[in-house]
Protein backbone atom coordinates (compact mmCIF):
# COMPACT_ATOMS: atom_id res chain seq x y z
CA UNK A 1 212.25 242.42 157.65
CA UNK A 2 211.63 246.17 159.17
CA UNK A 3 210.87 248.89 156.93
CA UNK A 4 213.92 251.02 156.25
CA UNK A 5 213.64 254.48 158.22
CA UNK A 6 215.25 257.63 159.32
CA UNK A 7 215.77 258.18 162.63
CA UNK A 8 213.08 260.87 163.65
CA UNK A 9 212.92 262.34 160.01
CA UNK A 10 216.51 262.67 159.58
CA UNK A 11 217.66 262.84 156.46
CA UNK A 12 221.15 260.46 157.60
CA UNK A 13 219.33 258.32 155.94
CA UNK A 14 219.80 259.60 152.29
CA UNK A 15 219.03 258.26 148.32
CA UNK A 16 221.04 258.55 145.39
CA UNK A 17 220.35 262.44 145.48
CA UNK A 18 220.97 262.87 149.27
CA UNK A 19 217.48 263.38 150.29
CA UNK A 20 215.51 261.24 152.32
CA UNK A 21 214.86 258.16 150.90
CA UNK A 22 213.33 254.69 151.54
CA UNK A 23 212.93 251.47 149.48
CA UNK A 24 211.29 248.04 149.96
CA UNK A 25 207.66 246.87 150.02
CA UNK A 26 206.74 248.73 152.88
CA UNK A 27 204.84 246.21 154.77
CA UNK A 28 206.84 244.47 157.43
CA UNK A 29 207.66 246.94 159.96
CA UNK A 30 205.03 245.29 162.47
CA UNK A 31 206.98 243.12 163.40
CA UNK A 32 209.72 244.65 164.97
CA UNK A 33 207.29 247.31 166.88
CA UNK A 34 208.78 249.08 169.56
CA UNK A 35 212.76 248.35 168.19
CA UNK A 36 214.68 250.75 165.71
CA UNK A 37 214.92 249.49 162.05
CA UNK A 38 217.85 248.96 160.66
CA UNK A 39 218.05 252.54 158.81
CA UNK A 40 217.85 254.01 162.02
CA UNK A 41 220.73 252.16 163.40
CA UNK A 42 222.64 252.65 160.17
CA UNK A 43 221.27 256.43 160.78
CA UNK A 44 222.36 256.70 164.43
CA UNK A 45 226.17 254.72 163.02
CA UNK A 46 226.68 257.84 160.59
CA UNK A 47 225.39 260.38 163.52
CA UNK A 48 227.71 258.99 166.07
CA UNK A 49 231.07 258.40 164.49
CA UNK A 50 231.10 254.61 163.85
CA UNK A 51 231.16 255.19 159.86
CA UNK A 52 230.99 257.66 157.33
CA UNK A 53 228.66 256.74 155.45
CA UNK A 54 226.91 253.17 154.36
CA UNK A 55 224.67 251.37 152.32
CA UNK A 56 222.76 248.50 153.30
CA UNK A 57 219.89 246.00 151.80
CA UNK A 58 218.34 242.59 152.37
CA UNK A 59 215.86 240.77 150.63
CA UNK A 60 215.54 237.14 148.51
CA UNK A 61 214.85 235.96 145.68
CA UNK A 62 211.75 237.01 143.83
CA UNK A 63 211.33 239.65 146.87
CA UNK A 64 212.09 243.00 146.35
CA UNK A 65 215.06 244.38 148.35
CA UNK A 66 214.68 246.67 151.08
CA UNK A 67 217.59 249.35 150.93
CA UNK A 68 219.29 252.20 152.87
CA UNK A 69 221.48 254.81 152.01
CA UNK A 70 223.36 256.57 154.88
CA UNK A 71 226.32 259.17 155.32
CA UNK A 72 229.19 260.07 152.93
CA UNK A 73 231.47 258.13 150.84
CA UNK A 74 234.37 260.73 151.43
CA UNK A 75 234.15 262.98 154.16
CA UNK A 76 238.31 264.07 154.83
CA UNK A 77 241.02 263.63 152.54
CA UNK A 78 239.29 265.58 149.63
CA UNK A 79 236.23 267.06 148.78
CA UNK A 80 232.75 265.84 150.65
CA UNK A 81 231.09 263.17 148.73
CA UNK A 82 227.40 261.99 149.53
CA UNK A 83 226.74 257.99 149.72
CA UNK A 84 224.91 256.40 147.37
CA UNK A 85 223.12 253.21 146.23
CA UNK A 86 226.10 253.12 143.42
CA UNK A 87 228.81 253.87 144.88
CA UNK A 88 231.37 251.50 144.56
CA UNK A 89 233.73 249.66 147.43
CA UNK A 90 237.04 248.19 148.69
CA UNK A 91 235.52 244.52 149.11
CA UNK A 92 238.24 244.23 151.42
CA UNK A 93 238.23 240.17 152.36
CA UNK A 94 234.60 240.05 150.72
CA UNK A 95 237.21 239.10 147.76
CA UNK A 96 237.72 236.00 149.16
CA UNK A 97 234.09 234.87 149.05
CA UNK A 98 232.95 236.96 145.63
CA UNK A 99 236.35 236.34 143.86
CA UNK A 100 238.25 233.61 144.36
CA UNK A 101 235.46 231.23 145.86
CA UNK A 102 233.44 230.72 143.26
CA UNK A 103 236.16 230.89 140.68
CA UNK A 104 237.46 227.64 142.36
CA UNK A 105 233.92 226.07 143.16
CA UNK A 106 233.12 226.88 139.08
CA UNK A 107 236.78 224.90 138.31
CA UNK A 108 235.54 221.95 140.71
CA UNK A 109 232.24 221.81 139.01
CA UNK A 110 234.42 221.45 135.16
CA UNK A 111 236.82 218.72 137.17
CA UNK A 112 239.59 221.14 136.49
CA UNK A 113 239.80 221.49 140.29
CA UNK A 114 239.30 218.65 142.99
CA UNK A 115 238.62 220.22 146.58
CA UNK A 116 241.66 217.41 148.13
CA UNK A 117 243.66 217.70 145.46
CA UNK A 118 247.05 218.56 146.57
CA UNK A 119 248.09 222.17 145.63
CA UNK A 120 251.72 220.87 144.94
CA UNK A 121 249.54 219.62 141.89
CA UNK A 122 248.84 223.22 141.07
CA UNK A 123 251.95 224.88 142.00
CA UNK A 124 254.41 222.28 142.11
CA UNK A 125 257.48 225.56 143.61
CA UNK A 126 255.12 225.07 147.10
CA UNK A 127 256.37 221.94 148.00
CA UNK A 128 258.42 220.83 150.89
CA UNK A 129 258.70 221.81 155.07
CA UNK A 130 255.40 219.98 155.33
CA UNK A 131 253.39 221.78 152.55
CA UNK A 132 253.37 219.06 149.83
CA UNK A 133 250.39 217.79 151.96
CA UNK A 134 248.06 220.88 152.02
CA UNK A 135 244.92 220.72 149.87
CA UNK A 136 242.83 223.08 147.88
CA UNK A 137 240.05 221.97 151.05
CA UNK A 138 242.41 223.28 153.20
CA UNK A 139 242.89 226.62 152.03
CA UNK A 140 239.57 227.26 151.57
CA UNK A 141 238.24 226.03 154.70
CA UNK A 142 241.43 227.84 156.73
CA UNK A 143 243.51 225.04 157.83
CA UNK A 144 246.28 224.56 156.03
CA UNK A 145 248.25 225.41 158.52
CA UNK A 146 249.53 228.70 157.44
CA UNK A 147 249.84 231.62 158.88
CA UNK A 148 246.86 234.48 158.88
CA UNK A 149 249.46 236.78 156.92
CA UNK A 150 252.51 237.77 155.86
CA UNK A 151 254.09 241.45 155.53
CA UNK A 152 255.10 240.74 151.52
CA UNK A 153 254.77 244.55 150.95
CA UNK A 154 257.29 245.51 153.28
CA UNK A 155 259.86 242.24 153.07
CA UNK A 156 259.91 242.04 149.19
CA UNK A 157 261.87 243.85 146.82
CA UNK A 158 259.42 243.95 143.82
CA UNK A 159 256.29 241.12 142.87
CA UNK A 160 258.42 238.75 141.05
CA UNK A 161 260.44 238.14 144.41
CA UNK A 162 256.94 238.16 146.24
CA UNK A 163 255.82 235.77 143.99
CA UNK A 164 258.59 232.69 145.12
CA UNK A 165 258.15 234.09 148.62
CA UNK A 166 254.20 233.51 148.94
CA UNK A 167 255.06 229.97 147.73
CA UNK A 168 257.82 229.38 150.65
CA UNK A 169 255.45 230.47 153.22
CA UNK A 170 256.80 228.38 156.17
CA UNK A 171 253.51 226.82 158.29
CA UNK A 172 253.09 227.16 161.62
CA UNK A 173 250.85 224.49 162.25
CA UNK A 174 250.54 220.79 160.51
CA UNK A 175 248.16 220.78 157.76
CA UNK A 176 244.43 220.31 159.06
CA UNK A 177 245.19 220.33 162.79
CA UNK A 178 244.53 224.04 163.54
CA UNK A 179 241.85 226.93 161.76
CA UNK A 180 243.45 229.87 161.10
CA UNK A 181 242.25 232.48 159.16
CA UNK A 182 244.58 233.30 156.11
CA UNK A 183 245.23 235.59 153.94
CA UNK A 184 247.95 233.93 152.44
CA UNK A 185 245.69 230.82 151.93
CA UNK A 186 243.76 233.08 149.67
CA UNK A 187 246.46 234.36 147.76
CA UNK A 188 247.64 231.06 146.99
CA UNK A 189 244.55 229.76 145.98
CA UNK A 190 244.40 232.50 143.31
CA UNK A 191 247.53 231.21 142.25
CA UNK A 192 246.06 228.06 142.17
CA UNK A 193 243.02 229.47 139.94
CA UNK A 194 245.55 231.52 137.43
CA UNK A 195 247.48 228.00 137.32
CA UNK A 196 244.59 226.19 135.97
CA UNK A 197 243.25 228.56 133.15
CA UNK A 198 246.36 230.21 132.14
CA UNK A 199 245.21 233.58 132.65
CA UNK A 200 245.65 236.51 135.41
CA UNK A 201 243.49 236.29 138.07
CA UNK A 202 241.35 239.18 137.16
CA UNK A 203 240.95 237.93 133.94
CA UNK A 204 239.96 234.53 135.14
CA UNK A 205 237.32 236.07 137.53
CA UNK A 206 236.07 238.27 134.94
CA UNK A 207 236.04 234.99 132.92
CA UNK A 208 234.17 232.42 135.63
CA UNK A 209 232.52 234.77 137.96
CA UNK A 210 231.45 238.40 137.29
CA UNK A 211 230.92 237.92 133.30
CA UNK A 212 228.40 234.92 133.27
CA UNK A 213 226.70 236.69 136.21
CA UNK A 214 226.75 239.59 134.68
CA UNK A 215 228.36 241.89 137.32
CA UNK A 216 229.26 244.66 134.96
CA UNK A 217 230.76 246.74 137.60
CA UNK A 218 232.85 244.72 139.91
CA UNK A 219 236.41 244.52 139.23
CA UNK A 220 240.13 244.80 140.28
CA UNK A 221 241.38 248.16 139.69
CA UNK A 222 238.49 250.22 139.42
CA UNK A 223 240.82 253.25 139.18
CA UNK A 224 242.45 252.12 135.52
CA UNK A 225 238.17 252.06 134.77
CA UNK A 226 238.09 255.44 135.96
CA UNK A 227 236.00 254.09 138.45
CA UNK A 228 237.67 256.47 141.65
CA UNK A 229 235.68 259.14 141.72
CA UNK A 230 232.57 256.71 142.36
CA UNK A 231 234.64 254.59 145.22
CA UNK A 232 233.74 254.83 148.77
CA UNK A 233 237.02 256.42 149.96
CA UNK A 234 239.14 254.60 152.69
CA UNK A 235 242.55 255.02 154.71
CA UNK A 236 244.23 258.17 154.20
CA UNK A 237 247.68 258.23 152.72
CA UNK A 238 250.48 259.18 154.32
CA UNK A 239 250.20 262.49 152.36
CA UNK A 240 246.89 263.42 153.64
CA UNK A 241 244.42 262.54 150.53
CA UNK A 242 242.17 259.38 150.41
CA UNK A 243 242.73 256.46 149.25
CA UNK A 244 240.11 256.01 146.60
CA UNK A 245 239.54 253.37 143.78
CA UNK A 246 242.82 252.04 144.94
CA UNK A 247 242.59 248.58 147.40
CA UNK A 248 243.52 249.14 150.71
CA UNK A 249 245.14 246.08 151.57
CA UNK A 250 248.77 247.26 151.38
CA UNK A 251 249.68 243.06 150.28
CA UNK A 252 247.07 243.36 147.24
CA UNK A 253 248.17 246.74 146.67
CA UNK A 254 251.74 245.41 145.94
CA UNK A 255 250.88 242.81 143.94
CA UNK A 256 249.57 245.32 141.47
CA UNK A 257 245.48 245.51 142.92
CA UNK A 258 245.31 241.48 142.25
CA UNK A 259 245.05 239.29 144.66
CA UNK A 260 242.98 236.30 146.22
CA UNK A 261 242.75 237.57 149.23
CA UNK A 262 241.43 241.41 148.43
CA UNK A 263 241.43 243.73 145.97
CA UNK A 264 237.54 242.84 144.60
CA UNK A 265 235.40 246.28 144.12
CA UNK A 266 231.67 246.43 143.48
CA UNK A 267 228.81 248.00 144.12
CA UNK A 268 225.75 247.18 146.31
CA UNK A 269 223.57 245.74 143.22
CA UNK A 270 226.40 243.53 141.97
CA UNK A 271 226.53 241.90 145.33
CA UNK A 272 222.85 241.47 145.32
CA UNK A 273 223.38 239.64 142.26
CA UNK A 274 225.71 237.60 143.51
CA UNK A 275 223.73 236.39 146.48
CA UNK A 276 220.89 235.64 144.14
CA UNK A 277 221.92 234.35 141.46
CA UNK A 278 225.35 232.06 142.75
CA UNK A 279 224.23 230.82 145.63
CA UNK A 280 220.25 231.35 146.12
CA UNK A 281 219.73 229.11 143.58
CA UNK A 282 220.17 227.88 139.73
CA UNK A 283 223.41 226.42 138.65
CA UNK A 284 225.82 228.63 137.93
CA UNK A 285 227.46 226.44 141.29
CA UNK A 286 226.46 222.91 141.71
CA UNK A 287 224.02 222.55 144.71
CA UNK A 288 226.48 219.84 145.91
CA UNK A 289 229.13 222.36 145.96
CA UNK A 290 226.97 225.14 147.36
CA UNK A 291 226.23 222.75 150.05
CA UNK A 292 229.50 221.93 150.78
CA UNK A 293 230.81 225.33 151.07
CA UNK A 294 228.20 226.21 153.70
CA UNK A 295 229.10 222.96 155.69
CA UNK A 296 230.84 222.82 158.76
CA UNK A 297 234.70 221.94 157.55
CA UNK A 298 236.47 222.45 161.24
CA UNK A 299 234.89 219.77 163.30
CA UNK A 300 237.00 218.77 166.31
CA UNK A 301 239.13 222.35 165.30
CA UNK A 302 239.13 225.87 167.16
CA UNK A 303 236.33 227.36 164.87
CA UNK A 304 233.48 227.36 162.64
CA UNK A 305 234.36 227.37 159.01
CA UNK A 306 232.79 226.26 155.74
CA UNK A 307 235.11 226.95 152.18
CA UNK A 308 235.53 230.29 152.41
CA UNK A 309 232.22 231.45 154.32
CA UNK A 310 232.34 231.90 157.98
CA UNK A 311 229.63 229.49 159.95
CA UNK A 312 227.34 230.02 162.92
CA UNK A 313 229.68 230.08 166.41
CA UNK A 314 233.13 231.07 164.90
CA UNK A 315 234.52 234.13 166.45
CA UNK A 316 234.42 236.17 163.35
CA UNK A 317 230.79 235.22 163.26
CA UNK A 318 228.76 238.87 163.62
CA UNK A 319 225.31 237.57 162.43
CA UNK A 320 223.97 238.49 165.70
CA UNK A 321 220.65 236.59 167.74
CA UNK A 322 218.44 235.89 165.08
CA UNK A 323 219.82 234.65 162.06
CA UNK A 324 219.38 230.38 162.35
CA UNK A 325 222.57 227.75 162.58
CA UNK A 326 222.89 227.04 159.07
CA UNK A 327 223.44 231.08 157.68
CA UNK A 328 226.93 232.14 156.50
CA UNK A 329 228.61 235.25 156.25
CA UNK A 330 231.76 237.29 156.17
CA UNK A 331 233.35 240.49 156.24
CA UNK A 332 235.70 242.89 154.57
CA UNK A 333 238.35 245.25 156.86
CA UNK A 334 236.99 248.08 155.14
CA UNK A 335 233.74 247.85 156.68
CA UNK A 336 231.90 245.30 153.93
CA UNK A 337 229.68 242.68 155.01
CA UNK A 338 227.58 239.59 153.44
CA UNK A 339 225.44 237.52 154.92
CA UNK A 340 223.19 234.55 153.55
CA UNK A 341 221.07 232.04 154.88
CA UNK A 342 221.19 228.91 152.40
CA UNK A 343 217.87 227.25 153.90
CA UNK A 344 215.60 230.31 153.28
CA UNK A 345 217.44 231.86 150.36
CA UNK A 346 217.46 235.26 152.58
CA UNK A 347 220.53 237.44 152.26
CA UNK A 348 221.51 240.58 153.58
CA UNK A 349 225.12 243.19 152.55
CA UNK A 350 226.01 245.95 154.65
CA UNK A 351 228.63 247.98 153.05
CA UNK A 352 230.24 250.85 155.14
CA UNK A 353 233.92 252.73 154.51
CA UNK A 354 234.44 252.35 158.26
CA UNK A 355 238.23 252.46 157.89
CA UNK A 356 238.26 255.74 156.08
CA UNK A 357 238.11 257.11 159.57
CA UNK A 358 241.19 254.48 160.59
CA UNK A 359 241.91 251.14 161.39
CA UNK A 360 241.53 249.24 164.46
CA UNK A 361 238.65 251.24 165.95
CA UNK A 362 237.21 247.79 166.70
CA UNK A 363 233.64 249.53 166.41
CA UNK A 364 231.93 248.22 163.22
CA UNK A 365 231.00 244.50 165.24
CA UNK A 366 228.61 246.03 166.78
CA UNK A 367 226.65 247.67 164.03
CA UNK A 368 227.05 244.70 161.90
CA UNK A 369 225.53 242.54 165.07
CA UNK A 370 222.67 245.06 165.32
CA UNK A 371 221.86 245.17 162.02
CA UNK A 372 221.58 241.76 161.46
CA UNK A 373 219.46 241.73 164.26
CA UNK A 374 217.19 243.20 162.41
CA UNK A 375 217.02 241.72 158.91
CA UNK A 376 216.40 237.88 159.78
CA UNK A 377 215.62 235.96 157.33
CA UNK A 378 211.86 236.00 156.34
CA UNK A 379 209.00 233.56 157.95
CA UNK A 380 205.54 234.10 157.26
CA UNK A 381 204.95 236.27 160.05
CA UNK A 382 207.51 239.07 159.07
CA UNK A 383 206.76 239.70 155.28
């Protein structure tokens, strides 16, 4: 893994404090002689417009992260704010693999949960027009059959009539034919969790997920937490000011800042955490489930998708050249990023507020490809 770096002294590259600052163990910049490291690119991002501002680490366990701090967390829409190691951010879709993924792998593991159990056997008000026949799998994996999204925020009256719509969802393809990624999968698979322990889905996480693991800052709502003014800002309202502390997904928004699908905030060492502790190794997940979710799921299908994580080859893969076959990964439309290689225990999280600059720039691929280009997971000749 390369050393973390300015580019040429600059101080793009900033700590908690905004000066220049670089973490790790300092020893394995040999081996990518001659290329930038990935503070430089994250340096070079901030310099040329891609983000404001990001923070990035990768490391395993028992190894000491290496970490970089780059740009601002607000830069329009209100006062200047400098990035840092803490700041918190939109997850974005990172929800789907922090949130409501392990929440349903932990009710699997109690036999609260089967992975082909019907979800009619969950939420009985989704049957008919084909669905009676999707599964828990299904959702998870992305072929259910429904549709990648659905515009509840602008079709719905209020979240109650939401609600019975996101269980009418029509499909647009039969169950397990087709992978789509879905949103609305997501969001009825935190149904689906809520259904089982009786309890709002942010209690439930809190309850399953980031209590036991002990991820005492990532939450739903940060803003009720007073948690804004430490949020990576994002879109701008129609009024001018940032959005801040307050999800950007306009669907999660409307259901209140809870959903399956996004919604999730957190900051860089929570996600660490997470990497490490759910799915490096132990048993807060079974290893049979932590296998299964990294395992191929769409074979003979357009795509490459375990439960929930995104595999080697899919077209939302952005792991670049060098990570191996079996990693996993996935993204947030903020700008968020995981990435985590189950056979090494190697995991990287790049965490930008791309979209504070707007949506649809279809410019963060790239730095996400180049940075994982240069954090592969460890061998003995690179650290």
């Amino acid at each position: 893994m390369a050393g973390v770096t300015g580019e040429g002294g600059s101080a793009a590259v900033t700590g908690e404090g905004g000066s220049a600052a670089v973490t790790g163990d300092g020893g394995s910049t040999a081996a990518l002689t001659g290329r930038r490291t990935v503070g430089e690119v994250i340096a070079a991002a901030v310099r040329g417009g891609v983000t404001p501002g990001a923070v990035f680490a990768a490391g395993a366990p028992g190894r000491p992260a290496e970490v970089a701090v780059a740009g601002l967390a607000q830069s329009r829409g209100g006062p200047a704010r400098a990035m840092r190691r803490d700041t918190l951010f939109d997850l974005a879709s990172l929800t789907k693999v922090v949130a409501t993924l392990p929440a349903v792998l932990r009710l699997a593991g109690l036999g609260a949960v089967g992975l082909d159990d019907r979800v009619t056997r969950f939420l009985p008000a989704f049957g008919g027009d084909g669905r009676d026949d999707v599964t828990v799998r299904q959702l998870l994996a992305h072929t259910s059959g429904l549709p990648s999204g659905f515009p509840f925020w602008s079709r719905c009256r209020d979240q109650d009539e939401a609600s019975r719509a996101l269980l009418r969802v029509p499909l647009v393809d039969p169950p397990g034919t087709r992978a789509i990624y879905s949103d609305v999968g997501f969001m009825l698979l935190g149904r689906v969790v809520s259904a089982v322990t009786g309890s709002p889905l942010d209690v439930s996480v809190g309850e399953l997920v980031t209590g036991p693991l002990g991820l005492t800052r990532t939450r739903f709502r940060p803003d009720e937490a007073r948690g804004a003014p430490t949020a990576a800002a994002t879109e701008l309202r129609p009024d001018g000011t940032a959005l801040t502390g307050t999800v950007h997904d306009e669907n999660a928004r409307f259901f209140g800042g809870v959903a399956g699908h996004a919604g999730l905030f957190a900051p860089l060492d929570d996600l660490i955490r997470y990497l490490d502790a759910a799915w490096a190794g132990g048993d807060f997940l079974p290893l049979a489930l932590r296998r299964e979710a990294c395992r191929t799921q769409t074979a003979g299908l357009d795509g490459a998708r375990g439960l929930g994580w995104v595999l080697r080859g899919d077209p939302a893969d952005c792991l670049g050249t060098r990570w191996p076959p079996g990693s996993v990964g996935h993204t947030g439309f903020t700008g968020t990023s995981l990435a985590f290689d189950p056979a090494s225990g190697w995991w990287a999280v790049l965490l930008t507020n791309e979209v504070h600059l707007g949506r649809d720039r279809s410019v963060i691929r790239g730095l996400r490809e180049a940075v994982h280009d240069r954090c592969p997971p460890c061998t003995g000749d690179h650290g």
